[in-house]
PDB file of N, CA and C in Angstrom:
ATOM      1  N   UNK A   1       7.482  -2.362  -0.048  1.00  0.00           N
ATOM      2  CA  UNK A   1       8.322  -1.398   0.633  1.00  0.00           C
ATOM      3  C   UNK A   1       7.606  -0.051   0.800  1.00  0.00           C
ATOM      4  N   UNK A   2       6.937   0.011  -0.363  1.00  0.00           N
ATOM      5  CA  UNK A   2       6.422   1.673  -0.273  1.00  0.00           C
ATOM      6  C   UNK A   2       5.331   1.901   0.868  1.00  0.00           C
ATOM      7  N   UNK A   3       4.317   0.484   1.264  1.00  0.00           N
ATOM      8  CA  UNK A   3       3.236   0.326   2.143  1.00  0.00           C
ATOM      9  C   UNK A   3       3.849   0.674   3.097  1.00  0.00           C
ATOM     10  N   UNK A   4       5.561  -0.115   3.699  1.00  0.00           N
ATOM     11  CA  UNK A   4       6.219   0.594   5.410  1.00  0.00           C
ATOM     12  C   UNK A   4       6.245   1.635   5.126  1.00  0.00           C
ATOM     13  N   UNK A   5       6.542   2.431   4.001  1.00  0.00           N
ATOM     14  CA  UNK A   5       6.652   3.701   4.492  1.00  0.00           C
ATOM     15  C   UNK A   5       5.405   4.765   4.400  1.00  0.00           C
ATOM     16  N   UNK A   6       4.405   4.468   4.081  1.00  0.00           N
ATOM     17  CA  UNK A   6       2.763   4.386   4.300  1.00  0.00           C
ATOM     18  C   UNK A   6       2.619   4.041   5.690  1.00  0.00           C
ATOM     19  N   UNK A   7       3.043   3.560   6.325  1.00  0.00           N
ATOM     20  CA  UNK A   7       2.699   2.906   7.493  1.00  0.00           C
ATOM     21  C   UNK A   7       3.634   4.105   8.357  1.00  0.00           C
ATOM     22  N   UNK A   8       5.059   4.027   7.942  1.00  0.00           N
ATOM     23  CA  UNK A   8       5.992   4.985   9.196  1.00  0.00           C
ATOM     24  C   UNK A   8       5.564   6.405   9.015  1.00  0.00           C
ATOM     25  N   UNK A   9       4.848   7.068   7.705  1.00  0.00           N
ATOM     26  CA  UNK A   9       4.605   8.237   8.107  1.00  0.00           C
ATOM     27  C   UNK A   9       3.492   8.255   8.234  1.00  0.00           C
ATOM     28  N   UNK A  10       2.218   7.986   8.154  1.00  0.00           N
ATOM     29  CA  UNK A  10       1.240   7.821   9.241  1.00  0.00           C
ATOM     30  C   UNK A  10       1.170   8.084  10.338  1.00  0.00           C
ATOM     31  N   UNK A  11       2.178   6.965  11.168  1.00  0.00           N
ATOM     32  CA  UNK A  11       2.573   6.856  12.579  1.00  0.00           C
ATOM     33  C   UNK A  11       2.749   8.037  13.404  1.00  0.00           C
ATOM     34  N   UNK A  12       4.304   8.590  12.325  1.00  0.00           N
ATOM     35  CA  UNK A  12       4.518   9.740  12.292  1.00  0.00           C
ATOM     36  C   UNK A  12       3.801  10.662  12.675  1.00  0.00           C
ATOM     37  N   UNK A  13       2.961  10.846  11.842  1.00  0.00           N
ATOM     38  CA  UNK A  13       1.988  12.223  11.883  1.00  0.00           C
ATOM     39  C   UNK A  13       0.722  12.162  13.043  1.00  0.00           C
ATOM     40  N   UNK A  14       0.534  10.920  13.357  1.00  0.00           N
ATOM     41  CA  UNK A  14      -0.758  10.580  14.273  1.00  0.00           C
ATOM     42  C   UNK A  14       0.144  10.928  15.734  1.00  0.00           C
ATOM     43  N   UNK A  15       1.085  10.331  15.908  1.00  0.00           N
ATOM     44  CA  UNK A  15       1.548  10.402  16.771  1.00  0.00           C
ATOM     45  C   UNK A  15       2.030  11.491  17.377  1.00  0.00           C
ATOM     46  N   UNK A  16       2.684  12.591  16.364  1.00  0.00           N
ATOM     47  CA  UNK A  16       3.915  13.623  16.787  1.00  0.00           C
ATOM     48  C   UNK A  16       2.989  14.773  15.903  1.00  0.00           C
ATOM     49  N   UNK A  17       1.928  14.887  15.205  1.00  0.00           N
ATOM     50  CA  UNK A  17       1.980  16.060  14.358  1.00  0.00           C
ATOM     51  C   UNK A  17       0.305  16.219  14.335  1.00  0.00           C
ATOM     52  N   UNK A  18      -0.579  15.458  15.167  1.00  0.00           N
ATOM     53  CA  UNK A  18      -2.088  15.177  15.341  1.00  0.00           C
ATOM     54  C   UNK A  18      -2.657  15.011  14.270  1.00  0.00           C
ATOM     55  N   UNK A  19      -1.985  14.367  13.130  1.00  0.00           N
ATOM     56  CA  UNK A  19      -2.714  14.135  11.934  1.00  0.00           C
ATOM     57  C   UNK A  19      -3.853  13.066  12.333  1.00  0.00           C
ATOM     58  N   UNK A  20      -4.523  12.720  11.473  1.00  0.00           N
ATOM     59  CA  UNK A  20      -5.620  11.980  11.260  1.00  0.00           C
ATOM     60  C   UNK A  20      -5.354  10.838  10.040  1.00  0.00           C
ATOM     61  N   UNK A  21      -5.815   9.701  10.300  1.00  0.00           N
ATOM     62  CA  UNK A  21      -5.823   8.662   9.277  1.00  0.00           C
ATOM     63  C   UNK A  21      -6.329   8.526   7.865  1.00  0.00           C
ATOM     64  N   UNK A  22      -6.489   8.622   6.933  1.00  0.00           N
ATOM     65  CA  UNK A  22      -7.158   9.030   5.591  1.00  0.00           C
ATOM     66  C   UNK A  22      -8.380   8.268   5.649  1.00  0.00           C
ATOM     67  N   UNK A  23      -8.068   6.830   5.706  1.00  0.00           N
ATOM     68  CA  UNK A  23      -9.213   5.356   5.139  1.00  0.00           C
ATOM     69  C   UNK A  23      -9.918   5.904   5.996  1.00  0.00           C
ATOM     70  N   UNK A  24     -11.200   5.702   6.122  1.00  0.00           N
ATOM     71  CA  UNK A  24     -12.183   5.837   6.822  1.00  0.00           C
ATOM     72  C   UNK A  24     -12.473   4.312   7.450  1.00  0.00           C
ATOM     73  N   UNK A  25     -11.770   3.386   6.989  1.00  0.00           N
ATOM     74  CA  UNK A  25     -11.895   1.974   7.438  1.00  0.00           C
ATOM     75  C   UNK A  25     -11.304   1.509   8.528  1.00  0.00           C
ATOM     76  N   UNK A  26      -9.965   2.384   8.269  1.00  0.00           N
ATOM     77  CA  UNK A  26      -8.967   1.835  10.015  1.00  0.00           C
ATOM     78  C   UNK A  26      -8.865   3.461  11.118  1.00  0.00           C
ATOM     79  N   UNK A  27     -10.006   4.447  10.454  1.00  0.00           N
ATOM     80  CA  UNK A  27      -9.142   5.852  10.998  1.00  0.00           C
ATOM     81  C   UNK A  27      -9.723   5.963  12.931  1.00  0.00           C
ATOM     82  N   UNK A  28     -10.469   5.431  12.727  1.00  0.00           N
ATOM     83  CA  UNK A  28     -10.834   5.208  14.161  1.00  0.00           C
ATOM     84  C   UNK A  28      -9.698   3.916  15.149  1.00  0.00           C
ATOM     85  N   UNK A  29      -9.292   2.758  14.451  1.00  0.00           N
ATOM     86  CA  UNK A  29      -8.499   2.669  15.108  1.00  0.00           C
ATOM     87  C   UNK A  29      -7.256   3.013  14.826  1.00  0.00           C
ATOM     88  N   UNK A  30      -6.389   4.276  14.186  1.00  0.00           N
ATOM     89  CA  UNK A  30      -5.544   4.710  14.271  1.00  0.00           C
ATOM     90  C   UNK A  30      -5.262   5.293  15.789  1.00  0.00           C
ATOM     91  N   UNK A  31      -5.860   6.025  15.682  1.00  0.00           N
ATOM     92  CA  UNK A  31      -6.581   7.335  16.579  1.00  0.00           C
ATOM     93  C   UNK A  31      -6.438   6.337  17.971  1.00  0.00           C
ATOM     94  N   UNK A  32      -7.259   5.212  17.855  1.00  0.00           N
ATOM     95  CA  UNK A  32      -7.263   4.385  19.460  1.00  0.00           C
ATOM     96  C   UNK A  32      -6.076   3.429  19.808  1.00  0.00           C
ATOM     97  N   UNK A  33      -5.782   2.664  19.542  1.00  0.00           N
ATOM     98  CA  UNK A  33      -4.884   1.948  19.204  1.00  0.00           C
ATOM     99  C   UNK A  33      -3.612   1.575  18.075  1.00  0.00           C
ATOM    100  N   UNK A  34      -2.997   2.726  18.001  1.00  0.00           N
ATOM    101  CA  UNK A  34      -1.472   2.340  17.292  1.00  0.00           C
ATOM    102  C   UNK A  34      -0.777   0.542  16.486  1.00  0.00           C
ATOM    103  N   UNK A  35      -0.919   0.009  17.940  1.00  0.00           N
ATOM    104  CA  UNK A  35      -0.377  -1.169  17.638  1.00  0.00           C
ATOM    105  C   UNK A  35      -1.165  -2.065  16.741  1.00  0.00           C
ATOM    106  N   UNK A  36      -2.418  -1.736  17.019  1.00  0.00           N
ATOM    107  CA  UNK A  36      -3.460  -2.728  16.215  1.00  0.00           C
ATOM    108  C   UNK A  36      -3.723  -2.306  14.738  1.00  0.00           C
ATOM    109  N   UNK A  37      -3.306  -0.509  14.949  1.00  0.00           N
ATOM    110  CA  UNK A  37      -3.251   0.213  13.553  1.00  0.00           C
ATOM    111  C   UNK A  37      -2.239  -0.459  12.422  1.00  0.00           C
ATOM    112  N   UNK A  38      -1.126  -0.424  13.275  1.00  0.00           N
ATOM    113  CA  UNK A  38       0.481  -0.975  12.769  1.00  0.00           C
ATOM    114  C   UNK A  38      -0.314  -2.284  12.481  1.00  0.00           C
ATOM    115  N   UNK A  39      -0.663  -3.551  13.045  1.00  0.00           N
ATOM    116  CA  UNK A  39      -0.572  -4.993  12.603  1.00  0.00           C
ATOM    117  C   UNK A  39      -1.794  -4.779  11.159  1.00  0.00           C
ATOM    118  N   UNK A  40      -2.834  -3.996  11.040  1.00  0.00           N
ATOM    119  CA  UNK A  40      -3.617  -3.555  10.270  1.00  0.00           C
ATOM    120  C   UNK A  40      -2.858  -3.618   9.140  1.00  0.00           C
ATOM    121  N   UNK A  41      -2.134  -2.081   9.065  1.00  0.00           N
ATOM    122  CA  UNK A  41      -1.464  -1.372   7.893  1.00  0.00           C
ATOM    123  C   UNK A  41      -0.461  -2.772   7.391  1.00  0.00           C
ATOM    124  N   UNK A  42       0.264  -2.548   7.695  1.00  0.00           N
ATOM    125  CA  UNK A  42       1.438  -3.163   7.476  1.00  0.00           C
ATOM    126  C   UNK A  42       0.795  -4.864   7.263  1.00  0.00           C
ATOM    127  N   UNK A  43       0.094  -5.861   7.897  1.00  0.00           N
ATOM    128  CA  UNK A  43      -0.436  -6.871   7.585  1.00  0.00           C
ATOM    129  C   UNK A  43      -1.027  -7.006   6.109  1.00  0.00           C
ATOM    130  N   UNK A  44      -1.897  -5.446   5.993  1.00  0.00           N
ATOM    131  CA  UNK A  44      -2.647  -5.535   4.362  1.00  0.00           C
ATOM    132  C   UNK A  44      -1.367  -5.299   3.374  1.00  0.00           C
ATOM    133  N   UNK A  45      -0.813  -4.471   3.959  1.00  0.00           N
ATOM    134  CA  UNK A  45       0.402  -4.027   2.642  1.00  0.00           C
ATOM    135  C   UNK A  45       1.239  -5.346   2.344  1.00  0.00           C
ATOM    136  N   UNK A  46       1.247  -6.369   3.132  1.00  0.00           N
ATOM    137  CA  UNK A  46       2.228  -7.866   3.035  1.00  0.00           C
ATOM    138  C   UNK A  46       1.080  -8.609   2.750  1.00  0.00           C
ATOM    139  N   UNK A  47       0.065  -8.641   2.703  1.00  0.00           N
ATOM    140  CA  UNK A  47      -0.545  -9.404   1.524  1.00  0.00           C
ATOM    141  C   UNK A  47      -0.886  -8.951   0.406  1.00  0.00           C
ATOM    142  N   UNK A  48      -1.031  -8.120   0.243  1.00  0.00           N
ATOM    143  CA  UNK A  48      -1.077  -7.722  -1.059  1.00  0.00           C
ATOM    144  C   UNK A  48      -0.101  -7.628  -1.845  1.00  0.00           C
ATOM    145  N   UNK A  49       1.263  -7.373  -1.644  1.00  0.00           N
ATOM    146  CA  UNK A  49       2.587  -7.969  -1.821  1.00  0.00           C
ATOM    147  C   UNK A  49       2.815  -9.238  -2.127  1.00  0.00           C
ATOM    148  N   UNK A  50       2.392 -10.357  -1.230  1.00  0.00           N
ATOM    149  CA  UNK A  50       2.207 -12.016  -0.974  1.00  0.00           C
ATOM    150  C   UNK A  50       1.590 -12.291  -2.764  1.00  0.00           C
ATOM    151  N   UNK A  51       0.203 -11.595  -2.248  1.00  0.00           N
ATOM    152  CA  UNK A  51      -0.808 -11.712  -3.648  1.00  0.00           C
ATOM    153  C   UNK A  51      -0.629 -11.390  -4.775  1.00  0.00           C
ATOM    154  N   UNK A  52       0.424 -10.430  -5.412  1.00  0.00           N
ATOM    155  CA  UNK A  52       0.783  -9.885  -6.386  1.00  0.00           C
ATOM    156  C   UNK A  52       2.221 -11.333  -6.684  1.00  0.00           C
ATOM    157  N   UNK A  53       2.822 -11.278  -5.301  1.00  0.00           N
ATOM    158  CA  UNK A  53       3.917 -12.355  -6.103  1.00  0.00           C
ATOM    159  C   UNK A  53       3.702 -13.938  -6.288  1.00  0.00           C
ATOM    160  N   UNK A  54       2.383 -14.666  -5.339  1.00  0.00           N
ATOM    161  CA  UNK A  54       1.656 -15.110  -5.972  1.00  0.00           C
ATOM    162  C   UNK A  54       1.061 -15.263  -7.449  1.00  0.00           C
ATOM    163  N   UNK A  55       0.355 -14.532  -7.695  1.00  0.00           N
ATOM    164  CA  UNK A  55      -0.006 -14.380  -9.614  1.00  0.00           C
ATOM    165  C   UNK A  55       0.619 -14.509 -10.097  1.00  0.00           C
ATOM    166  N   UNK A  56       2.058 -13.731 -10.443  1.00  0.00           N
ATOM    167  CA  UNK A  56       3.353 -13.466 -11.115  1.00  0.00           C
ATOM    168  C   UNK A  56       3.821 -15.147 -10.883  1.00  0.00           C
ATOM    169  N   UNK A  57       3.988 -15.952 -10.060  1.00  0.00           N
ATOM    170  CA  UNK A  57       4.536 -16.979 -10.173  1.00  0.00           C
ATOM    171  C   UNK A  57       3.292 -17.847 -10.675  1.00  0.00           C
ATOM    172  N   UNK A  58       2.481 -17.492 -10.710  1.00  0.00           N
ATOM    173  CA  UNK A  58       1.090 -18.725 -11.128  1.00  0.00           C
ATOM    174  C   UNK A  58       1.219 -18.340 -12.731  1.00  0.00           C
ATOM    175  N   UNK A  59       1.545 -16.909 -13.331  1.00  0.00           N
ATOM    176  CA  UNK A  59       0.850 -16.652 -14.297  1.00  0.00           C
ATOM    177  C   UNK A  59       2.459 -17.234 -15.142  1.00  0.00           C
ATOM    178  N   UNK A  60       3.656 -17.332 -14.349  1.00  0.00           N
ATOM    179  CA  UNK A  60       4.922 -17.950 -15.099  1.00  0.00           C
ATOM    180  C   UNK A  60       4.912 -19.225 -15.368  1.00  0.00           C
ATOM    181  N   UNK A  61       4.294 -19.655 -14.433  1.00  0.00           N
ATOM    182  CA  UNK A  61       4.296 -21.460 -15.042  1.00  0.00           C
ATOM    183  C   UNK A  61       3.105 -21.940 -15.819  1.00  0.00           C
ATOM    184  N   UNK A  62       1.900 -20.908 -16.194  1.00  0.00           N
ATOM    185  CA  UNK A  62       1.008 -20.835 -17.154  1.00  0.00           C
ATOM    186  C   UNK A  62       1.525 -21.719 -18.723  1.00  0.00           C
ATOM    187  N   UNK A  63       0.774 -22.213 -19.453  1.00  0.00           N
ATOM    188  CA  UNK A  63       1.411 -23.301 -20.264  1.00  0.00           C
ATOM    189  C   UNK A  63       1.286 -22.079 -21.175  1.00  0.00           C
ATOM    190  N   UNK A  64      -0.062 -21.537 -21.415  1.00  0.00           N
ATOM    191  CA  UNK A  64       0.231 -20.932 -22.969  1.00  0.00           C
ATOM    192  C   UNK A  64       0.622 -19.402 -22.614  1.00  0.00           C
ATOM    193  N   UNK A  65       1.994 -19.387 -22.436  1.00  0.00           N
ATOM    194  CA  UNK A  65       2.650 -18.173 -22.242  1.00  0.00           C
ATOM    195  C   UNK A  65       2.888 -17.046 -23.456  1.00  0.00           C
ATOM    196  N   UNK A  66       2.613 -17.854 -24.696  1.00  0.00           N
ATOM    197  CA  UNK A  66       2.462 -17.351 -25.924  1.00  0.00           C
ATOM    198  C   UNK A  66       1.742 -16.666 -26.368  1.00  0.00           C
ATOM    199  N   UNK A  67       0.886 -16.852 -25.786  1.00  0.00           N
ATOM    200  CA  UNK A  67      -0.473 -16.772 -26.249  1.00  0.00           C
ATOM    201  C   UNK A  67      -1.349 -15.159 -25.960  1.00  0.00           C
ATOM    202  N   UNK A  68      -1.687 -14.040 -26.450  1.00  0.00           N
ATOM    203  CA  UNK A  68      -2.689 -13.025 -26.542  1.00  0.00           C
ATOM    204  C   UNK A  68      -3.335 -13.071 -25.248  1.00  0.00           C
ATOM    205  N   UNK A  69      -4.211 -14.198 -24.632  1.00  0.00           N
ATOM    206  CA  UNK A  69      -4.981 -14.180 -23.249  1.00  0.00           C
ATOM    207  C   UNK A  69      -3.239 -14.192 -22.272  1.00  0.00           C
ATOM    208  N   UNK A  70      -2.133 -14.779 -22.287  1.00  0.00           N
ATOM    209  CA  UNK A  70      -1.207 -15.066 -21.459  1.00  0.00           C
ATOM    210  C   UNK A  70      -0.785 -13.557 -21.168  1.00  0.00           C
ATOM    211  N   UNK A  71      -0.838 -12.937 -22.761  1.00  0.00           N
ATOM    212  CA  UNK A  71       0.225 -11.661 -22.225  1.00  0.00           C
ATOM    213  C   UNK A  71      -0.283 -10.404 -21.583  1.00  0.00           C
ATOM    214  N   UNK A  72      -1.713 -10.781 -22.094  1.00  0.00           N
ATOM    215  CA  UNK A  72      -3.270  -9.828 -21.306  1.00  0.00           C
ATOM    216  C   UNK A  72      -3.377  -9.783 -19.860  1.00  0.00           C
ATOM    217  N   UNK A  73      -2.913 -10.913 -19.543  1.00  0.00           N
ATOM    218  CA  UNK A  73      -2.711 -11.182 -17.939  1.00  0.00           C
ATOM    219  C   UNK A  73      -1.310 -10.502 -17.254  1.00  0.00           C
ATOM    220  N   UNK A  74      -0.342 -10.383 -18.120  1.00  0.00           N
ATOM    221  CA  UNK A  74       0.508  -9.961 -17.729  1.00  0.00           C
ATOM    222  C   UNK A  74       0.138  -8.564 -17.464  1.00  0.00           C
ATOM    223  N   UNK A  75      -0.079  -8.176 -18.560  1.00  0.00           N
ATOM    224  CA  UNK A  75      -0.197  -6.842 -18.605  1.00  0.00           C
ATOM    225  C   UNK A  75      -1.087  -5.793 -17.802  1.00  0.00           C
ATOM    226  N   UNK A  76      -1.981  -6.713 -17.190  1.00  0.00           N
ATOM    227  CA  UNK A  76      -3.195  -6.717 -16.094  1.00  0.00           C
ATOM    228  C   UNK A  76      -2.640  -6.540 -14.984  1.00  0.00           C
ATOM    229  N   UNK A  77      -1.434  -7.460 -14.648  1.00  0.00           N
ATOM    230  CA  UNK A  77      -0.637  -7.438 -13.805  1.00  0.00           C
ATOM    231  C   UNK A  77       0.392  -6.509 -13.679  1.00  0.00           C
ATOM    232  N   UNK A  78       1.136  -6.085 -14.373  1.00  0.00           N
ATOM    233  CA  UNK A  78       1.768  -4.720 -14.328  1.00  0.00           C
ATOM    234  C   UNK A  78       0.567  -3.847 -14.359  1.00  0.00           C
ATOM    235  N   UNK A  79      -0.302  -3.527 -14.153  1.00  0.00           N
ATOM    236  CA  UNK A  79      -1.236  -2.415 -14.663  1.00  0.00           C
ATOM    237  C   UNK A  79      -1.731  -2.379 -12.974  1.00  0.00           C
ATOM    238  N   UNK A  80      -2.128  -3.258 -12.767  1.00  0.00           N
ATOM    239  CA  UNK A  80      -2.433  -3.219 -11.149  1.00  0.00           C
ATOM    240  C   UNK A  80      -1.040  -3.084 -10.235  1.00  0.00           C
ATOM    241  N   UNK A  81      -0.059  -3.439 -10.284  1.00  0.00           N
ATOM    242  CA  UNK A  81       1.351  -2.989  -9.460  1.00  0.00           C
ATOM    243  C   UNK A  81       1.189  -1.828  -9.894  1.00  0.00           C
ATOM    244  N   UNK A  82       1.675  -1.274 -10.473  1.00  0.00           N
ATOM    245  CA  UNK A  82       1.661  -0.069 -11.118  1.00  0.00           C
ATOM    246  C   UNK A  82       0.714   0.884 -10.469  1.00  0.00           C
ATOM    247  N   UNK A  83      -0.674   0.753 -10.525  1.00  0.00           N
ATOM    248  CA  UNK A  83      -1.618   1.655  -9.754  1.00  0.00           C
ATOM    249  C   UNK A  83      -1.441   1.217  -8.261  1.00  0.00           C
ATOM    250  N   UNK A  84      -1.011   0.600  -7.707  1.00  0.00           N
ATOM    251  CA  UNK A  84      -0.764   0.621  -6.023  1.00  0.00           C
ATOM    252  C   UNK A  84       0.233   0.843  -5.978  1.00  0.00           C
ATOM    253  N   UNK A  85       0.884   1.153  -6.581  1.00  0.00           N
ATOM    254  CA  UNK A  85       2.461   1.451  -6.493  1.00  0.00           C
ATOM    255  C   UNK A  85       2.410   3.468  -6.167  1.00  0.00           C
ATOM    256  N   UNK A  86       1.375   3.769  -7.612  1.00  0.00           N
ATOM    257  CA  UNK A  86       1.108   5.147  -7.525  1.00  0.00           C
ATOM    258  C   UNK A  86       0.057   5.612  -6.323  1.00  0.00           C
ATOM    259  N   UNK A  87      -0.667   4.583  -6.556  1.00  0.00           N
ATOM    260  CA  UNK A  87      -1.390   5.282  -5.009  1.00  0.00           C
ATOM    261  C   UNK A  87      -0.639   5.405  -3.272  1.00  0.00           C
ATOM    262  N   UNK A  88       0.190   4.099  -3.492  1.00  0.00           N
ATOM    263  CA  UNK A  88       0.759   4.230  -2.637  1.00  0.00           C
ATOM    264  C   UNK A  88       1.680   5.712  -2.407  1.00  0.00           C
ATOM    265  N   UNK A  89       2.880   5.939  -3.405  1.00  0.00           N
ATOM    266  CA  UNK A  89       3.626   6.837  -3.453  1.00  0.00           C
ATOM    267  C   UNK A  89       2.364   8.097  -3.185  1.00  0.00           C
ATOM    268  N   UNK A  90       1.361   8.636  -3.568  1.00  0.00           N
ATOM    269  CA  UNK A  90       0.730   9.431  -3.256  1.00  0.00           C
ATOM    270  C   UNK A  90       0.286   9.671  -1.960  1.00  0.00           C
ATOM    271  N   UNK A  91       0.190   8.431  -1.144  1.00  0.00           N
ATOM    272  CA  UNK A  91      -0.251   8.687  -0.189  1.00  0.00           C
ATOM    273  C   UNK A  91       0.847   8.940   0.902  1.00  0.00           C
ATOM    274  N   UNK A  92       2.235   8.955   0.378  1.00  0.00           N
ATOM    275  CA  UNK A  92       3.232   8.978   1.230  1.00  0.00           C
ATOM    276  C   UNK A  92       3.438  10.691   1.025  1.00  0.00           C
ATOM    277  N   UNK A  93       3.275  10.930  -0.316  1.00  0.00           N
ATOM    278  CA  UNK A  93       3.554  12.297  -0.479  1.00  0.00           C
ATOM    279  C   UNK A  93       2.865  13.288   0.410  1.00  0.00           C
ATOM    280  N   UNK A  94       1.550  12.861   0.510  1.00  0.00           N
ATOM    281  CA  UNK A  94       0.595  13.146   1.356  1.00  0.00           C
ATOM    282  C   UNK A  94       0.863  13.161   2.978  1.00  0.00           C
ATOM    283  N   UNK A  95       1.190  12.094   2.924  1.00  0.00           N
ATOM    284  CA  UNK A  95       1.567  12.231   4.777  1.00  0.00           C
ATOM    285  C   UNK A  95       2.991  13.005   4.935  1.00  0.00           C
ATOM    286  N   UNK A  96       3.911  13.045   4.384  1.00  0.00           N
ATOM    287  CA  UNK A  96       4.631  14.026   4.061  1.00  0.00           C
ATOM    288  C   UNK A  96       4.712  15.241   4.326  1.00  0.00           C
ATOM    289  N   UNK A  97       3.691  16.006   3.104  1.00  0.00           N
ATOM    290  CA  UNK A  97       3.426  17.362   2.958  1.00  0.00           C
ATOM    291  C   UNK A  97       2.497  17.575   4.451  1.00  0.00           C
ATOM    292  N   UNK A  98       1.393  16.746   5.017  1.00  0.00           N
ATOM    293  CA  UNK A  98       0.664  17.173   6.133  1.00  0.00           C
ATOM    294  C   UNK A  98       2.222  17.391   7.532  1.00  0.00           C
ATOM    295  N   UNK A  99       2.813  16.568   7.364  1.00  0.00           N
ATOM    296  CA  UNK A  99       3.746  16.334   8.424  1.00  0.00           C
ATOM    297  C   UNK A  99       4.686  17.803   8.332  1.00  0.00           C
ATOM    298  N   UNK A 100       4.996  18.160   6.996  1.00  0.00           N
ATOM    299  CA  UNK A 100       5.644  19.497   6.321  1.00  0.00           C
ATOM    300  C   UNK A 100       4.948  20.674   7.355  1.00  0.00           C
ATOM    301  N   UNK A 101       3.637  20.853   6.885  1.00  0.00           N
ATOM    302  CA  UNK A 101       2.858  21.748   7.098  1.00  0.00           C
ATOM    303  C   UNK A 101       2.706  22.004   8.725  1.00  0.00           C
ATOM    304  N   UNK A 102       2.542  21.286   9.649  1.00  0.00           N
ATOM    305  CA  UNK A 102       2.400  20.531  10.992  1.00  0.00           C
ATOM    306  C   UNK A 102       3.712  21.369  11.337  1.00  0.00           C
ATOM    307  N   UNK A 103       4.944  20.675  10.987  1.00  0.00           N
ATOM    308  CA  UNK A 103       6.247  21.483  11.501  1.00  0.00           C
ATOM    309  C   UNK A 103       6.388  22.887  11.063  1.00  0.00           C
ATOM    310  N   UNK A 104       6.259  23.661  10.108  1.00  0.00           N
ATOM    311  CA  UNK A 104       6.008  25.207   9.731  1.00  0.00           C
ATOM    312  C   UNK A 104       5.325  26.027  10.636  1.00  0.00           C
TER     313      UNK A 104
END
């Protein structure tokens, strides 16, 4: 959820406020193409979503759930949601405050 809204204020700001794209990976096609930006953004943010609930169901039907290596994985796994979760929210704050600043 937090990636759409990574994605809608982006849009936002490229579109209505001449911001610029952060990644240096898609910022050129922000800038050119929108739509291909959108299937970009939003495509990576739903797999990586996919991929996280993936694990979580691989790492539940894991036999030794008991087990020190089982709960290491878990915890690996909250530890990585957790940091895309915060980067994400940062980067919303971010497009945000530029979008803030833009309207002032």
């Amino acid at each position: 959820m937090i990636g759409s809204i990574d994605w809608l204020t982006t849009v936002i700001g490229i579109a209505y406020f001449r911001a610029v794209e952060g990644n240096p990976f898609i910022a050129s096609l922000a800038n050119t193409n929108l739509l291909a930006f959108t299937v970009v953004k939003l495509g990576t943010a739903f797999f990586v979503a996919l991929l996280f609930y993936q694990v979580e169901k691989i790492l539940g039907k894991s036999q030794d759930e008991g087990t020190k290596i089982s709960k290491g994985r878990a915890w690996l796994l909250r530890g990585l949601q957790a940091a895309s979760a915060i980067v994400l929210v940062a980067a919303v704050i971010n497009n945000i405050s530029v979008i803030a600043n833009a309207m002032a």
